[in-house]
N, C-alpha and C. Protein backbone atom coordinates (compact mmCIF):
# COMPACT_ATOMS: atom_id res chain seq x y z
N UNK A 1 115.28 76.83 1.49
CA UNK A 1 116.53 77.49 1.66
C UNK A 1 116.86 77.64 3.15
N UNK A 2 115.83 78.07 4.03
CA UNK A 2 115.97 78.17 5.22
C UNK A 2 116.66 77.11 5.64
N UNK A 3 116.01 75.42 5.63
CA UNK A 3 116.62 74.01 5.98
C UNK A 3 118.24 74.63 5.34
N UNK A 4 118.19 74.67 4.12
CA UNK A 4 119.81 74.29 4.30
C UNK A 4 120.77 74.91 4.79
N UNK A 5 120.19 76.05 4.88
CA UNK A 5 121.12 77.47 5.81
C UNK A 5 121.19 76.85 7.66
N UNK A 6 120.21 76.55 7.78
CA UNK A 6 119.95 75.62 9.12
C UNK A 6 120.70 74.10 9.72
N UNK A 7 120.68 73.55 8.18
CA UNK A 7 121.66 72.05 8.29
C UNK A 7 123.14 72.77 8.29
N UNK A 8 123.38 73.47 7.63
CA UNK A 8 124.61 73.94 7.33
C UNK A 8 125.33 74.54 8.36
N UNK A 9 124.71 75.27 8.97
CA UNK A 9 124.87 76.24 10.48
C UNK A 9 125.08 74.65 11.55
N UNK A 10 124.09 73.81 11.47
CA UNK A 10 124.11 72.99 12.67
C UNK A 10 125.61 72.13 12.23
N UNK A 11 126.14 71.37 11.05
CA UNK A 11 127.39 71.19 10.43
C UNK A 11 128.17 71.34 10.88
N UNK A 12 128.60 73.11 10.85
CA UNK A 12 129.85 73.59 11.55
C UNK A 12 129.42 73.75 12.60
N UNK A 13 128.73 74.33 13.66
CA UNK A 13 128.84 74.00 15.05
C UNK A 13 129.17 72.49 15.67
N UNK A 14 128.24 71.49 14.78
CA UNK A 14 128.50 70.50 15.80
C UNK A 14 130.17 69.96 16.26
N UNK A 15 130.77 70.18 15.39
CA UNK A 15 132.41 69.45 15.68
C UNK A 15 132.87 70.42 17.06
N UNK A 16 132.74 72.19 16.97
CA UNK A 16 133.08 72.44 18.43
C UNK A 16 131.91 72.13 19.31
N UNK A 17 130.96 71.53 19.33
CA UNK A 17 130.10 71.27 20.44
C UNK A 17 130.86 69.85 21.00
N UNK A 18 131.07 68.76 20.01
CA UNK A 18 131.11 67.70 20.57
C UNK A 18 132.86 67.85 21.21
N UNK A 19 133.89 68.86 20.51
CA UNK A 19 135.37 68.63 20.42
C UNK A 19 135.94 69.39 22.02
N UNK A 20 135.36 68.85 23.09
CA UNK A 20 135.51 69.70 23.93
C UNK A 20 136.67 68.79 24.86
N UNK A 21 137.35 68.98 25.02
CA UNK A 21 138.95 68.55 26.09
C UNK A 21 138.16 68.24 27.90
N UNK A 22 138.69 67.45 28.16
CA UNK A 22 138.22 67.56 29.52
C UNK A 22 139.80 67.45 30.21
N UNK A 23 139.74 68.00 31.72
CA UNK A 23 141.36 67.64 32.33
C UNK A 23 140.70 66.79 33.48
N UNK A 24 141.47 65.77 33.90
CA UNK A 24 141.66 65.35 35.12
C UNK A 24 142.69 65.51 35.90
N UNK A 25 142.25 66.02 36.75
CA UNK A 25 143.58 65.82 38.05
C UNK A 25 143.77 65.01 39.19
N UNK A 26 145.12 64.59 39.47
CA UNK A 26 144.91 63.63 40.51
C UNK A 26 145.51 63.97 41.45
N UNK A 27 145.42 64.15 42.73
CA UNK A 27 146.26 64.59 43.63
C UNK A 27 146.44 63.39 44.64
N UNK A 28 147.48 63.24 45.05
CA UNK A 28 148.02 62.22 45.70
C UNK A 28 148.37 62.75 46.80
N UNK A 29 148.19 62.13 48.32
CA UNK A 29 148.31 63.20 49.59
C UNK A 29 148.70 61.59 50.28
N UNK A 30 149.69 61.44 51.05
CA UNK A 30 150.11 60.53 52.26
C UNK A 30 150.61 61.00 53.51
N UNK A 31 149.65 60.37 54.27
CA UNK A 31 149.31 60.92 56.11
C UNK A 31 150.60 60.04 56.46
N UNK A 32 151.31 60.87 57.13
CA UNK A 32 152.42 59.87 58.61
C UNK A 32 152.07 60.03 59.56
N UNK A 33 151.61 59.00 60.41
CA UNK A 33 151.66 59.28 62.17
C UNK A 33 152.99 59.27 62.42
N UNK A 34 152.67 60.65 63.49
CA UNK A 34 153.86 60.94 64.13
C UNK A 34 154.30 59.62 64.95
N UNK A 35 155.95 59.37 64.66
CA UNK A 35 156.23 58.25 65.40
C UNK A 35 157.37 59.01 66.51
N UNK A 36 157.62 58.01 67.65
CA UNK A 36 158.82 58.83 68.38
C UNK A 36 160.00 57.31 68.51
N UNK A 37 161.11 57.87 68.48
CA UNK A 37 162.31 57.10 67.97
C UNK A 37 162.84 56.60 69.17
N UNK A 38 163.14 56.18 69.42
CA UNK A 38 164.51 55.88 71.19
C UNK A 38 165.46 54.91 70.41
N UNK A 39 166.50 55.53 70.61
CA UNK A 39 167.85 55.09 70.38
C UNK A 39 168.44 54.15 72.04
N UNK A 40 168.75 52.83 71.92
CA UNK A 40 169.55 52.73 73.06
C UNK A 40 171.06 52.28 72.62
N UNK A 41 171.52 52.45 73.44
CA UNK A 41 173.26 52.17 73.02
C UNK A 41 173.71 50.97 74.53
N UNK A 42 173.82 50.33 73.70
CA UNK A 42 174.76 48.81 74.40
C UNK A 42 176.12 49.03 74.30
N UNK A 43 176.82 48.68 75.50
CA UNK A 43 178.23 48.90 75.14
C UNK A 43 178.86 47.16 75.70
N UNK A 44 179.39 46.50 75.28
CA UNK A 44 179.97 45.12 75.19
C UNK A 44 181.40 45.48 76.11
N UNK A 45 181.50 44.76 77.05
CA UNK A 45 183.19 44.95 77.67
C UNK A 45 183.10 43.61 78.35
N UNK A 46 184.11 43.42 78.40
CA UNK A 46 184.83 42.01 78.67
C UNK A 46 186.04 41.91 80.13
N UNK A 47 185.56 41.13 80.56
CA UNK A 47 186.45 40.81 81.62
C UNK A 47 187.71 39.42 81.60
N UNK A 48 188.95 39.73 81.89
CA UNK A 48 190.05 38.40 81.42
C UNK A 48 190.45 38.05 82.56
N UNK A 49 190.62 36.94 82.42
CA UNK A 49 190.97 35.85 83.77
C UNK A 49 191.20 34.75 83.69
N UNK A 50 191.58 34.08 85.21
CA UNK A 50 191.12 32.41 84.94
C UNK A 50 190.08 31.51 85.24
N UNK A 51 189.79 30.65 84.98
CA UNK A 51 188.55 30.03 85.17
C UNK A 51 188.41 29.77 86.65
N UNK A 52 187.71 30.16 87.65
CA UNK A 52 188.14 29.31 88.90
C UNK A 52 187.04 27.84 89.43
N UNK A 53 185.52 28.64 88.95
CA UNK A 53 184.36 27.27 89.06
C UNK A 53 183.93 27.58 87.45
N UNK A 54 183.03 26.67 87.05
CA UNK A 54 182.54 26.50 85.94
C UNK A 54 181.56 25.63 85.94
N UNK A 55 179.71 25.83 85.70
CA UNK A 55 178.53 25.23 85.78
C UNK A 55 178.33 25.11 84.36
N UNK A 56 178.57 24.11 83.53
CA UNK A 56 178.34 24.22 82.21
C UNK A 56 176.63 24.74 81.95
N UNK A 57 176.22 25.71 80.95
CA UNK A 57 174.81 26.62 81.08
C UNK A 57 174.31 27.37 82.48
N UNK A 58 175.57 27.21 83.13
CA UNK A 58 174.61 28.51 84.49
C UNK A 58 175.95 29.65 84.64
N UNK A 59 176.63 28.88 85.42
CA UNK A 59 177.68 30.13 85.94
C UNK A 59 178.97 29.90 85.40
N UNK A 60 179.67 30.89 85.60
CA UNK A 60 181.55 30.44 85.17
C UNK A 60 181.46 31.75 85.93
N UNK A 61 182.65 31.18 86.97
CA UNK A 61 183.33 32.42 87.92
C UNK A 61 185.07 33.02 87.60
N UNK A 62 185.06 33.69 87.03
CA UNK A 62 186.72 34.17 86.58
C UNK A 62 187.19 35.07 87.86
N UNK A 63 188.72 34.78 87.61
CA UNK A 63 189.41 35.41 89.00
C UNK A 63 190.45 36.59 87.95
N UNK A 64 189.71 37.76 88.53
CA UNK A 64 190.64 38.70 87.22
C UNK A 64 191.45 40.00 87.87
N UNK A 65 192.13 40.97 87.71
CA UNK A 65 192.72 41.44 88.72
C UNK A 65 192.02 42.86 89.30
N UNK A 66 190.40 42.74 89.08
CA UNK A 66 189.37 43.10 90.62
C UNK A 66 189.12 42.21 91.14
N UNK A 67 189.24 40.98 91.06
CA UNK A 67 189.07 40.05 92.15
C UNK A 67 187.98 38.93 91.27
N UNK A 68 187.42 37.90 92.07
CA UNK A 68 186.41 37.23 91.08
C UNK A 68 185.26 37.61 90.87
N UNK A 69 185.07 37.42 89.42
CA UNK A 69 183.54 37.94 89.24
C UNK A 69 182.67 36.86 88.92
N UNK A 70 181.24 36.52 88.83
CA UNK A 70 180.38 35.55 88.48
C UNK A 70 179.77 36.47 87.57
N UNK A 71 179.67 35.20 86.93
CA UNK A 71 178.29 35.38 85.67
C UNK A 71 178.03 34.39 85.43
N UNK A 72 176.54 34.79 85.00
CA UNK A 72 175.18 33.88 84.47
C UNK A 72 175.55 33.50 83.01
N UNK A 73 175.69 32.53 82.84
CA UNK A 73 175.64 31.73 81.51
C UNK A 73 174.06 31.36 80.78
N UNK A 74 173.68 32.37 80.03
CA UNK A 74 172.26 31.78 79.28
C UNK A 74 172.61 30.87 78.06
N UNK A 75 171.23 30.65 77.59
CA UNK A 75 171.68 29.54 76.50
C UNK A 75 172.22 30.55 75.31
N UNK A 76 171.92 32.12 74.73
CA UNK A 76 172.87 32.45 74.17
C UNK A 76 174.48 32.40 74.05
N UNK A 77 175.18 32.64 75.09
CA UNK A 77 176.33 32.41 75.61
C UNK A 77 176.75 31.55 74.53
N UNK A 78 178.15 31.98 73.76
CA UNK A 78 178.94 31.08 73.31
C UNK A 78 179.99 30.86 73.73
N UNK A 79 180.60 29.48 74.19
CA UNK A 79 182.11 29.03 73.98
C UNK A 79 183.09 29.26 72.61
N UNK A 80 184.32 29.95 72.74
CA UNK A 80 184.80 29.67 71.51
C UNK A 80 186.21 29.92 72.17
N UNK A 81 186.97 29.48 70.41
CA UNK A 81 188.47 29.69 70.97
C UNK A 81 188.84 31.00 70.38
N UNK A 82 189.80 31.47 70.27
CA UNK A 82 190.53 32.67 69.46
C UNK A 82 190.32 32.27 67.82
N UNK A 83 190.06 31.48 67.46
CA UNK A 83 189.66 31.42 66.21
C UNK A 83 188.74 31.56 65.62
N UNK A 84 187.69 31.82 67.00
CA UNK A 84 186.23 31.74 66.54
C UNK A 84 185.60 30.47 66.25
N UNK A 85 185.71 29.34 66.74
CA UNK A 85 185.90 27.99 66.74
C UNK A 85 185.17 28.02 67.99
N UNK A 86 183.66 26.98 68.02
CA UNK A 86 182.66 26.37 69.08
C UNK A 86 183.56 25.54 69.93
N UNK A 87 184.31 25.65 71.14
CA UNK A 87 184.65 24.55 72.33
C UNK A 87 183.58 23.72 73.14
N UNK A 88 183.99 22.93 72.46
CA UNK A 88 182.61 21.26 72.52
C UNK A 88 183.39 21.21 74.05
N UNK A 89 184.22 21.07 74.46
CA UNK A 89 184.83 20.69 76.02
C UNK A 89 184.62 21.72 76.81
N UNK A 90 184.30 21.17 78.23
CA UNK A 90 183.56 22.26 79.27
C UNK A 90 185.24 22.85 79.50
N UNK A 91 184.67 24.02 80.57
CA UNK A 91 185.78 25.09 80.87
C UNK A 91 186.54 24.27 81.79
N UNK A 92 187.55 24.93 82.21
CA UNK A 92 188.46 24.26 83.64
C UNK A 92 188.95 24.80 84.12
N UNK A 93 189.13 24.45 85.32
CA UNK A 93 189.70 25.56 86.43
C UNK A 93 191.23 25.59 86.02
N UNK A 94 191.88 27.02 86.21
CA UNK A 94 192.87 27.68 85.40
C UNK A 94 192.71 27.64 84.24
N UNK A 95 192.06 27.34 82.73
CA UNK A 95 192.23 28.09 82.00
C UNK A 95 192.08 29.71 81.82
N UNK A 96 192.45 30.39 81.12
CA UNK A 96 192.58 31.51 80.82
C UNK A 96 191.59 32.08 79.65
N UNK A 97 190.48 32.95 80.14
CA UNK A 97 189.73 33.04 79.40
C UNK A 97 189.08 34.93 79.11
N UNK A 98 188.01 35.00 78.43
CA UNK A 98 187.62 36.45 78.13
C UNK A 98 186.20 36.46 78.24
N UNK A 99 185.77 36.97 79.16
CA UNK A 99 184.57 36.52 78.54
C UNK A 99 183.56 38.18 78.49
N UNK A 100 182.92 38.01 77.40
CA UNK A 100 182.53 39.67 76.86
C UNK A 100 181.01 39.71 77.06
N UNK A 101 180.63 40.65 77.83
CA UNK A 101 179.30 40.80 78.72
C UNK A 101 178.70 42.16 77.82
N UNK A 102 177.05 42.10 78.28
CA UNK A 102 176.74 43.75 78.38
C UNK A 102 175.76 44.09 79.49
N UNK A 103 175.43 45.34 79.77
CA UNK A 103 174.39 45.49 81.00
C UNK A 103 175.45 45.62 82.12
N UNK A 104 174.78 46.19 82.83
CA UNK A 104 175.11 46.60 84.25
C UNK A 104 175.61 45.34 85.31
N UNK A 105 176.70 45.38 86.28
CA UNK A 105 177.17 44.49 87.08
C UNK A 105 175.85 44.04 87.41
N UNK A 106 174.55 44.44 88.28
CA UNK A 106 173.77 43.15 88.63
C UNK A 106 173.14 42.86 87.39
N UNK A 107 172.88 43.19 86.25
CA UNK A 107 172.39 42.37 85.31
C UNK A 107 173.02 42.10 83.71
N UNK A 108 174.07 41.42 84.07
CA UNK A 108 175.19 40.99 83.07
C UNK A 108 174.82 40.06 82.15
N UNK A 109 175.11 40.42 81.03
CA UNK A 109 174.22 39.36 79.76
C UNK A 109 175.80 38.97 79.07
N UNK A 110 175.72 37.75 79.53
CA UNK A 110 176.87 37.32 78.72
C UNK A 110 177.14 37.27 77.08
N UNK A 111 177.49 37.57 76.44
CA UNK A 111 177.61 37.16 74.74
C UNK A 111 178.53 35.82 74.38
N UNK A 112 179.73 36.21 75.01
CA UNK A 112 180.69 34.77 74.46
C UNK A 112 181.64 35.07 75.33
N UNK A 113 182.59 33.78 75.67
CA UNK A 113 183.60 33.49 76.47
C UNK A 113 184.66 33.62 75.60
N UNK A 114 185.52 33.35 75.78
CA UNK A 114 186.88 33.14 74.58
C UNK A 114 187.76 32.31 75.50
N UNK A 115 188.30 31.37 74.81
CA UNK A 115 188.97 30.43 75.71
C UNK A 115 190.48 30.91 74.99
N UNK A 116 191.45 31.60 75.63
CA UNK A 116 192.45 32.14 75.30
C UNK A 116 193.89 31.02 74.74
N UNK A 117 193.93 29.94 76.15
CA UNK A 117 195.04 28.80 75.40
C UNK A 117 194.70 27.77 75.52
């Protein structure tokens, strides 16, 4: 009698022994290095004139009403017309042109010319 009072007892315990829940948790944590930002601001302005010399890839000198200015022609530098149209033909003295820079008078970065007529 004892055994079966004993099997019987072990019976119902075992289901809450084995029925036990476990939790996992996961915590998720992401490090930023501090970064620091610098903003610079370019400002594009353009000078209009006429052509007076012209070095196809170096210089084009415009005569505008401060007087003439030079600039460096890099290989960025585009020719175009008012249409936005590539001018395959070099510049010439008197045409009438635009040509739109950035940076400071001694270090002028040309962007594009505009060949006006």
């Amino acid at each position: 009698m004892k055994r079966i009072i004993i099997a019987l007892v072990c019976a119902l315990v075992t289901p809450f022994a084995f029925a036990q829940t476990s939790t996992t948790t996961t915590e998720q944590t992401t490090a930023t290095e501090p970064t620091t930002t610098t903003e610079t601001t370019t400002t594009t302005t353009y000078t209009a004139g006429t052509v007076t010399t012209y070095e196809p890839g170096k210089t084009v000198v415009v005569r505008s009403d401060q007087g003439p200015v030079s600039f460096a022609l890099g290989t960025a530098a585009r020719v175009v017309d008012t249409a936005g149209k590539v001018v395959t033909a070099p510049l010439r003295a008197g045409q009438k042109v635009r040509v739109y820079y950035t940076g400071p008078e001694e270090r002028r970065v040309v962007e594009r010319v505009i060949v006006e007529d």
